[in-house]
C-alpha atoms as a PDB file:
ATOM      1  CA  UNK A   1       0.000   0.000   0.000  1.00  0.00           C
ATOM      2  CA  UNK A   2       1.346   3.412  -1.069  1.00  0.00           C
ATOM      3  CA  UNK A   3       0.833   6.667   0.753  1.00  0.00           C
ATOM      4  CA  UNK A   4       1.804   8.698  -1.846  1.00  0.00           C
ATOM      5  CA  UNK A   5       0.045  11.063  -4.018  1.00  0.00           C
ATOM      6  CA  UNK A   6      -0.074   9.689  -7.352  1.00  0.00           C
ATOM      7  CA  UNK A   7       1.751  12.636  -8.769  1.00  0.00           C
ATOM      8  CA  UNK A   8       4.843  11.288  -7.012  1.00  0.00           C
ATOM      9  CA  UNK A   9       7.114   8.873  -8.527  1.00  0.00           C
ATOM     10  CA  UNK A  10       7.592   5.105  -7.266  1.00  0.00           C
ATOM     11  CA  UNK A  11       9.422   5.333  -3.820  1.00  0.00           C
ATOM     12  CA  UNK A  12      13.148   4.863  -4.435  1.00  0.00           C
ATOM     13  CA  UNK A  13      14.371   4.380  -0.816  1.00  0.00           C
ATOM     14  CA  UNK A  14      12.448   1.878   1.016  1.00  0.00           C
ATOM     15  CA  UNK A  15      14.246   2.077   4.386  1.00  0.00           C
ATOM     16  CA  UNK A  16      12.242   2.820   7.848  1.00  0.00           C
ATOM     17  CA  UNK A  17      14.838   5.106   9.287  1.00  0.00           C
ATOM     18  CA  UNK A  18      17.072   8.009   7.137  1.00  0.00           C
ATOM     19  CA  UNK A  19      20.231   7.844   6.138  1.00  0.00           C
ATOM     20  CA  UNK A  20      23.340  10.034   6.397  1.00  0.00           C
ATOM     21  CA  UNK A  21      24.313  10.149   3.036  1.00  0.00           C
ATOM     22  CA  UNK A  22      23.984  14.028   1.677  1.00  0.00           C
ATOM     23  CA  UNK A  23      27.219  15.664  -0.062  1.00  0.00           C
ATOM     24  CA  UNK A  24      28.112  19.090   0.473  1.00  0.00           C
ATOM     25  CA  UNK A  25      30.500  20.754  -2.402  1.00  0.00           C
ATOM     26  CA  UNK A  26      31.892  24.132  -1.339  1.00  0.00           C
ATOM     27  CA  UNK A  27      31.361  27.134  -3.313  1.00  0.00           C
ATOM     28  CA  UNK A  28      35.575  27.682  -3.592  1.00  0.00           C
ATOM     29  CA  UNK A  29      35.631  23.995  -5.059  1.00  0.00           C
ATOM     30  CA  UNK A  30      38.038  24.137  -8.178  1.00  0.00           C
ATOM     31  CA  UNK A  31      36.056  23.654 -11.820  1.00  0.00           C
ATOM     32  CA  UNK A  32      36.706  19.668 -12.374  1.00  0.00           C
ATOM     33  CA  UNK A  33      37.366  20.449 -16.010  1.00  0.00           C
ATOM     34  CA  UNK A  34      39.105  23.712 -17.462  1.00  0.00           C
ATOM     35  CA  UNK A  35      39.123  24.048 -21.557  1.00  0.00           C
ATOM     36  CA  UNK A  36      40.948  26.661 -23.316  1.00  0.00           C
ATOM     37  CA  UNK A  37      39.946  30.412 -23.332  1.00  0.00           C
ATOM     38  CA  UNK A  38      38.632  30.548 -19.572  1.00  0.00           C
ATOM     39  CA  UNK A  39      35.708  27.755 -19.818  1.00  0.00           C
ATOM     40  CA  UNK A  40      34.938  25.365 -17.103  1.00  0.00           C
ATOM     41  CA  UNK A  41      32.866  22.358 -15.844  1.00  0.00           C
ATOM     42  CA  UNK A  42      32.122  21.934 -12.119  1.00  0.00           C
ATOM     43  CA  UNK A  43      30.238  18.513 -11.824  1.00  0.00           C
ATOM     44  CA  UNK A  44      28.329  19.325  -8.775  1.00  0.00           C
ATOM     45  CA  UNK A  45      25.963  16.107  -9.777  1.00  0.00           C
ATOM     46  CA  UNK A  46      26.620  13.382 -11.915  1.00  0.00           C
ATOM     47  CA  UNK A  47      24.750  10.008 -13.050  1.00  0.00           C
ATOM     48  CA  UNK A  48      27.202   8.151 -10.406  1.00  0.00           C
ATOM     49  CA  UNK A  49      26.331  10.210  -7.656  1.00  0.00           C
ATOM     50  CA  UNK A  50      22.589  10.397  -8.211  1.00  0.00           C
ATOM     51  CA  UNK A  51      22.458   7.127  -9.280  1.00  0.00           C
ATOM     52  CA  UNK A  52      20.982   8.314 -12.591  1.00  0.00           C
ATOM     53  CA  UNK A  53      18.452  10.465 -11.523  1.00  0.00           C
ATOM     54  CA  UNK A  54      20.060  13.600 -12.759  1.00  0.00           C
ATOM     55  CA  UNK A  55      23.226  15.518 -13.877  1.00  0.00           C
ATOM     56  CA  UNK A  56      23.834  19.162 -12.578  1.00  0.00           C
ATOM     57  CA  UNK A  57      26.485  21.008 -13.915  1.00  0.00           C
ATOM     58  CA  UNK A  58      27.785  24.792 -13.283  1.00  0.00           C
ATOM     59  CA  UNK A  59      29.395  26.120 -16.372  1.00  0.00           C
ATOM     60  CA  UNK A  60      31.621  29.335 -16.848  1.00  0.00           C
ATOM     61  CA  UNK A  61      31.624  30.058 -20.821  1.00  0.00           C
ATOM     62  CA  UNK A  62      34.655  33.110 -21.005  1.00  0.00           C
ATOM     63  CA  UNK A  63      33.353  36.198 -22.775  1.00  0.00           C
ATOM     64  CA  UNK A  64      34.590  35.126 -26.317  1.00  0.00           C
ATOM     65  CA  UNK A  65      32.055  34.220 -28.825  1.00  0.00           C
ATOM     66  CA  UNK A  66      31.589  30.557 -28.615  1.00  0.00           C
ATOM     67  CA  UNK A  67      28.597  27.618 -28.060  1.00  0.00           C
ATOM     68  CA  UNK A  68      26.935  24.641 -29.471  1.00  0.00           C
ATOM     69  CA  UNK A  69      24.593  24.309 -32.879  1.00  0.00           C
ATOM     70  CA  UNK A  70      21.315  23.531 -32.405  1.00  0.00           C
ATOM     71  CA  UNK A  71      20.421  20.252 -31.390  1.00  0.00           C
ATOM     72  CA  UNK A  72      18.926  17.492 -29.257  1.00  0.00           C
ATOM     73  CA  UNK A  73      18.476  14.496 -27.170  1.00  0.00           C
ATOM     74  CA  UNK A  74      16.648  11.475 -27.169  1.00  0.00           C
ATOM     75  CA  UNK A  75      17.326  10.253 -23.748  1.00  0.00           C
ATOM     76  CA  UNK A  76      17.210  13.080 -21.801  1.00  0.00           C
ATOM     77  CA  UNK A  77      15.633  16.519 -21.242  1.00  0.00           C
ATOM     78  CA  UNK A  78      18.146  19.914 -20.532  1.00  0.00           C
ATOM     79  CA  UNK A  79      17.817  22.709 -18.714  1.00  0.00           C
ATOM     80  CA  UNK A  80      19.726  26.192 -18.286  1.00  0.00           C
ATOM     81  CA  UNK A  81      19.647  29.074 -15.517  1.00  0.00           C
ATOM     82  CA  UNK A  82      21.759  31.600 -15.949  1.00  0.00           C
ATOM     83  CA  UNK A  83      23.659  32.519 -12.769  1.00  0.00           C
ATOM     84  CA  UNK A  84      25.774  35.485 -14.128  1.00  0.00           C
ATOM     85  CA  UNK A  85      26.138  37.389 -17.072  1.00  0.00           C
ATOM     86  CA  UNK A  86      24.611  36.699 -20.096  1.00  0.00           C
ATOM     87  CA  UNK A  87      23.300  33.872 -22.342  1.00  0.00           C
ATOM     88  CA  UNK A  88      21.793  33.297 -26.338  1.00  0.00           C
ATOM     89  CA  UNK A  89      20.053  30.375 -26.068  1.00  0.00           C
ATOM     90  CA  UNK A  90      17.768  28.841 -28.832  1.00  0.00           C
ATOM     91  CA  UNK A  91      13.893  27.185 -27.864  1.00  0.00           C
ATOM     92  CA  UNK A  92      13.488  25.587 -31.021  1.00  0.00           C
ATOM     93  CA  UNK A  93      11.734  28.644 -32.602  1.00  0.00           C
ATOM     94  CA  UNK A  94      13.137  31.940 -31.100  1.00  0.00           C
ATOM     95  CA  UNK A  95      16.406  32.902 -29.775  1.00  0.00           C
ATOM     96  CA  UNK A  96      17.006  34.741 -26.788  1.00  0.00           C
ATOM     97  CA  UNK A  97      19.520  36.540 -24.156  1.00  0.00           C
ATOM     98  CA  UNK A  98      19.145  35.029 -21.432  1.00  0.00           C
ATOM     99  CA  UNK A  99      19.834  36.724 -18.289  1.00  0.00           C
ATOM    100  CA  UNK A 100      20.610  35.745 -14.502  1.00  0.00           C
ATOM    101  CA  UNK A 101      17.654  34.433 -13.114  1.00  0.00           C
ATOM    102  CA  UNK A 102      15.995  33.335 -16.686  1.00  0.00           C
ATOM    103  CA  UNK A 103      15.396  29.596 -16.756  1.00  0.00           C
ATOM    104  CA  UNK A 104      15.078  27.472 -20.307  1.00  0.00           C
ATOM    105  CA  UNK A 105      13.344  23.718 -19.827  1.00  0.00           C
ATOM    106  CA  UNK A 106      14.132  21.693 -23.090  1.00  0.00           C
ATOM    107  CA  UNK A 107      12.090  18.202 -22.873  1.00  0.00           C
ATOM    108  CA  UNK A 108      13.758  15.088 -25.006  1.00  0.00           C
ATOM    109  CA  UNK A 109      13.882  15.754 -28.371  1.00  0.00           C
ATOM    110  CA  UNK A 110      13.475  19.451 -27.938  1.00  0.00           C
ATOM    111  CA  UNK A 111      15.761  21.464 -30.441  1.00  0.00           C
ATOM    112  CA  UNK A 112      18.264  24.097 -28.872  1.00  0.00           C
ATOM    113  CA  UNK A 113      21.330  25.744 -28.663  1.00  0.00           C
ATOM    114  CA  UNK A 114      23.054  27.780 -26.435  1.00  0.00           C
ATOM    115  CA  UNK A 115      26.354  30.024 -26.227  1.00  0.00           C
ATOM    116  CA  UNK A 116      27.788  33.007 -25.297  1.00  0.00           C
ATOM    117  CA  UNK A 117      28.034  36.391 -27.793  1.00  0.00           C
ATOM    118  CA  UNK A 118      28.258  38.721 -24.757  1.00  0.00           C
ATOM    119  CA  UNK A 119      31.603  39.864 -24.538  1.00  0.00           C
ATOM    120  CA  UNK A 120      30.965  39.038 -21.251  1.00  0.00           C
ATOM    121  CA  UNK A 121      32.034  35.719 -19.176  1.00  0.00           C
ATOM    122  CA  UNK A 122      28.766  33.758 -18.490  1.00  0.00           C
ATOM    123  CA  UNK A 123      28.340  31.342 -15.523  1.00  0.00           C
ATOM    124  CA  UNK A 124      24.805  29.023 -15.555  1.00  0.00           C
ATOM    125  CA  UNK A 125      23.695  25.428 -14.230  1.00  0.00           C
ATOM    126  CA  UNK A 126      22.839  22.795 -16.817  1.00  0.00           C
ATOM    127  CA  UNK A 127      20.364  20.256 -15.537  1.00  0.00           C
ATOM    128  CA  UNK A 128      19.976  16.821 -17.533  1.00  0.00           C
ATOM    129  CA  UNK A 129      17.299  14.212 -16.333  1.00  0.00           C
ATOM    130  CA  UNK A 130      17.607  11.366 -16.033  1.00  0.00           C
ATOM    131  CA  UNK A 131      21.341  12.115 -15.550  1.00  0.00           C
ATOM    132  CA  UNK A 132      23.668  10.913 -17.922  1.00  0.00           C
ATOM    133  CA  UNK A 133      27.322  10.664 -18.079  1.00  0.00           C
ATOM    134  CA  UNK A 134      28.273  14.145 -19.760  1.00  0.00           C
ATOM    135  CA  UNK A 135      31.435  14.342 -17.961  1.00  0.00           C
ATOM    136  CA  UNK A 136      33.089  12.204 -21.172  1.00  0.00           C
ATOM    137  CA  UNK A 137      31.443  14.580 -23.749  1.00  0.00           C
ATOM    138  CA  UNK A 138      32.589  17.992 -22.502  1.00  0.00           C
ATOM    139  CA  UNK A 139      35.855  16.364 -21.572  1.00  0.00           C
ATOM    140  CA  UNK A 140      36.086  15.253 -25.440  1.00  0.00           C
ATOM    141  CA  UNK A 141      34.575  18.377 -26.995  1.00  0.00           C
ATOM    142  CA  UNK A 142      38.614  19.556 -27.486  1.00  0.00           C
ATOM    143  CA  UNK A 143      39.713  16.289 -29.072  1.00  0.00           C
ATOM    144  CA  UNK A 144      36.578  16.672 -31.960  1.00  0.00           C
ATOM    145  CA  UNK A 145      37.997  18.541 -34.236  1.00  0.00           C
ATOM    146  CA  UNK A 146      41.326  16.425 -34.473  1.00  0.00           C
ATOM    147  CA  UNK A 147      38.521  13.051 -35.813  1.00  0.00           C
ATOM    148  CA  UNK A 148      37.718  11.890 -38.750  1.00  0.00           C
ATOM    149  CA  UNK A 149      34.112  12.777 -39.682  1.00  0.00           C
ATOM    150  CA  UNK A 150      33.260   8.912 -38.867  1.00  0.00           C
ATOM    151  CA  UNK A 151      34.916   9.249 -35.712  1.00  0.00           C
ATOM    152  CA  UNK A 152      33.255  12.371 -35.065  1.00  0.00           C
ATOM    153  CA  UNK A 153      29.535  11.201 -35.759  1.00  0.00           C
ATOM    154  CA  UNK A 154      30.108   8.294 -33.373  1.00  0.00           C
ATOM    155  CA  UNK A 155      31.470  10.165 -30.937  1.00  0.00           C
ATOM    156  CA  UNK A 156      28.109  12.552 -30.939  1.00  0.00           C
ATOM    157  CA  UNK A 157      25.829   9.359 -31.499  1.00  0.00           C
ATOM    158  CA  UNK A 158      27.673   8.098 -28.225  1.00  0.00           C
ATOM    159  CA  UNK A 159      26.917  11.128 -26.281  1.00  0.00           C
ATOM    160  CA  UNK A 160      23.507  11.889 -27.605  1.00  0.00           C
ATOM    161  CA  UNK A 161      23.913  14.636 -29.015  1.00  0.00           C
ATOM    162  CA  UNK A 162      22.405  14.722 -31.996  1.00  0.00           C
ATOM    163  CA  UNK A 163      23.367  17.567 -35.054  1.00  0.00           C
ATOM    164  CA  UNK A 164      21.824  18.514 -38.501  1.00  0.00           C
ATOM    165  CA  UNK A 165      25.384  17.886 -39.384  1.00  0.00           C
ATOM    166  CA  UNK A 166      26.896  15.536 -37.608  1.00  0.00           C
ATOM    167  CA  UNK A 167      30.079  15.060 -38.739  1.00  0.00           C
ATOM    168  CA  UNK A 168      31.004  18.963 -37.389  1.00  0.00           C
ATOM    169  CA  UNK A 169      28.599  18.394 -34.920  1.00  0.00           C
ATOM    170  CA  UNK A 170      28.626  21.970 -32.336  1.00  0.00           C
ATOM    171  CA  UNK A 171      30.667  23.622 -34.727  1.00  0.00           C
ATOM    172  CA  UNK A 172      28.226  23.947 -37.413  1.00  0.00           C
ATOM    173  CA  UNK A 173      27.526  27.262 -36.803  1.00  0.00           C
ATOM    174  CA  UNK A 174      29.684  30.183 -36.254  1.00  0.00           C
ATOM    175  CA  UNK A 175      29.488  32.113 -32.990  1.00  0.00           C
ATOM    176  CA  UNK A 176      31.232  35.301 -34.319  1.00  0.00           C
ATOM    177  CA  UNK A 177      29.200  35.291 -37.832  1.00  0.00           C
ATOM    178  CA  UNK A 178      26.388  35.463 -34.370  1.00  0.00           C
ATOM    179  CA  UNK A 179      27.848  37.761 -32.360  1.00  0.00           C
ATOM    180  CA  UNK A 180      28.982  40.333 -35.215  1.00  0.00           C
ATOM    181  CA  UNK A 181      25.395  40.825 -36.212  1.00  0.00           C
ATOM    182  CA  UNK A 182      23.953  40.614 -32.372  1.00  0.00           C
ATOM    183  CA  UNK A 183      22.794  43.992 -32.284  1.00  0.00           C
ATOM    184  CA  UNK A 184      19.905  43.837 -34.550  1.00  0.00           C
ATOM    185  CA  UNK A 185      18.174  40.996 -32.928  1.00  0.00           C
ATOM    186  CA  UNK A 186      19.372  41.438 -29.116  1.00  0.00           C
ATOM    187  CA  UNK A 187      16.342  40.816 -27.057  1.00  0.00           C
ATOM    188  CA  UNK A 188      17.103  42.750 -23.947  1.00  0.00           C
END
């Protein structure tokens, strides 16, 4: 017998007492991963440490133009919030600068893009649930260039990340062709 709501999901933890089992990262916690031009990656939640439930991950984007093409998931749904600075990030339909505070909820199979034309760093969480291992894809995102188109396709197929062009993949589109003509579309 449940005594759950039915808008809650299946109990999880079926234990009669709690468990001491929280983790607690520090704010001053070094980035885990650091790429080229001031980027990085903290992994404050990862498929191993929710058990799959979800991936959160703080991201500092330096204030050179740079970001992903537009495209999507089929295993999991992404979300941004934008902590500091400033955002462009793509619904499917509209783009927009997204600001700190602004949130953008992308179910699976949702097209979008995101990346920074600011001139401005930008720091903002990514959420992906159910969590997947995304660790290995922003940790290979330098190495994609250096692939063979083959190698490069697999590599997205791998992560999920799927392109209109997959054998260049994020770097289908060019971030300062973006940022050059920003003014006559910026939406703040």
């Amino acid at each position: 017998m449940s005594f759950l709501s039915p808008d809650y999901p299946e109990i999880i933890y079926n234990g009669d007492e709690g468990e001491i089992n929280a983790s607690f990262r520090p704010a001053g916690t070094p980035a885990d991963f650091t790429v080229p031009g001031g980027g990085e990656f903290h992994y404050l939640s990862t498929k191993l440490s929710t058990d799959g439930l979800f991936g959160l991950y703080k991201n500092r984007m330096g204030p050179q133009p740079g970001g992903t093409s537009t495209h999507f998931h089929k295993t999991m749904s992404e979300a941004f919030y934008v902590l500091s600075g400033e955002i462009h990030v793509f619904d499917g339909e509209r783009w927009f600068d997204a600001a700190v505070g602004d949130y953008l909820y992308i179910p699976p199979g949702g097209v979008h893009s995101f990346g920074n034309i600011s001139g401005e760093p930008a720091e903002f969480l990514m959420l992906f649930a159910p969590g997947a291992a995304r660790e290995g894809y922003f940790e290979g995102l330098g190495e994609v260039a250096g692939m063979s188109d083959e190698a490069r396709a697999e590599f997205f197929l791998r992560h999920d990340s799927f392109f209109p062009d997959m054998a260049k993949g994020p770097a289908s589109e060019s971030w300062e062709t973006r940022a050059a003509v920003r003014k006559s579309f910026k939406t703040r």
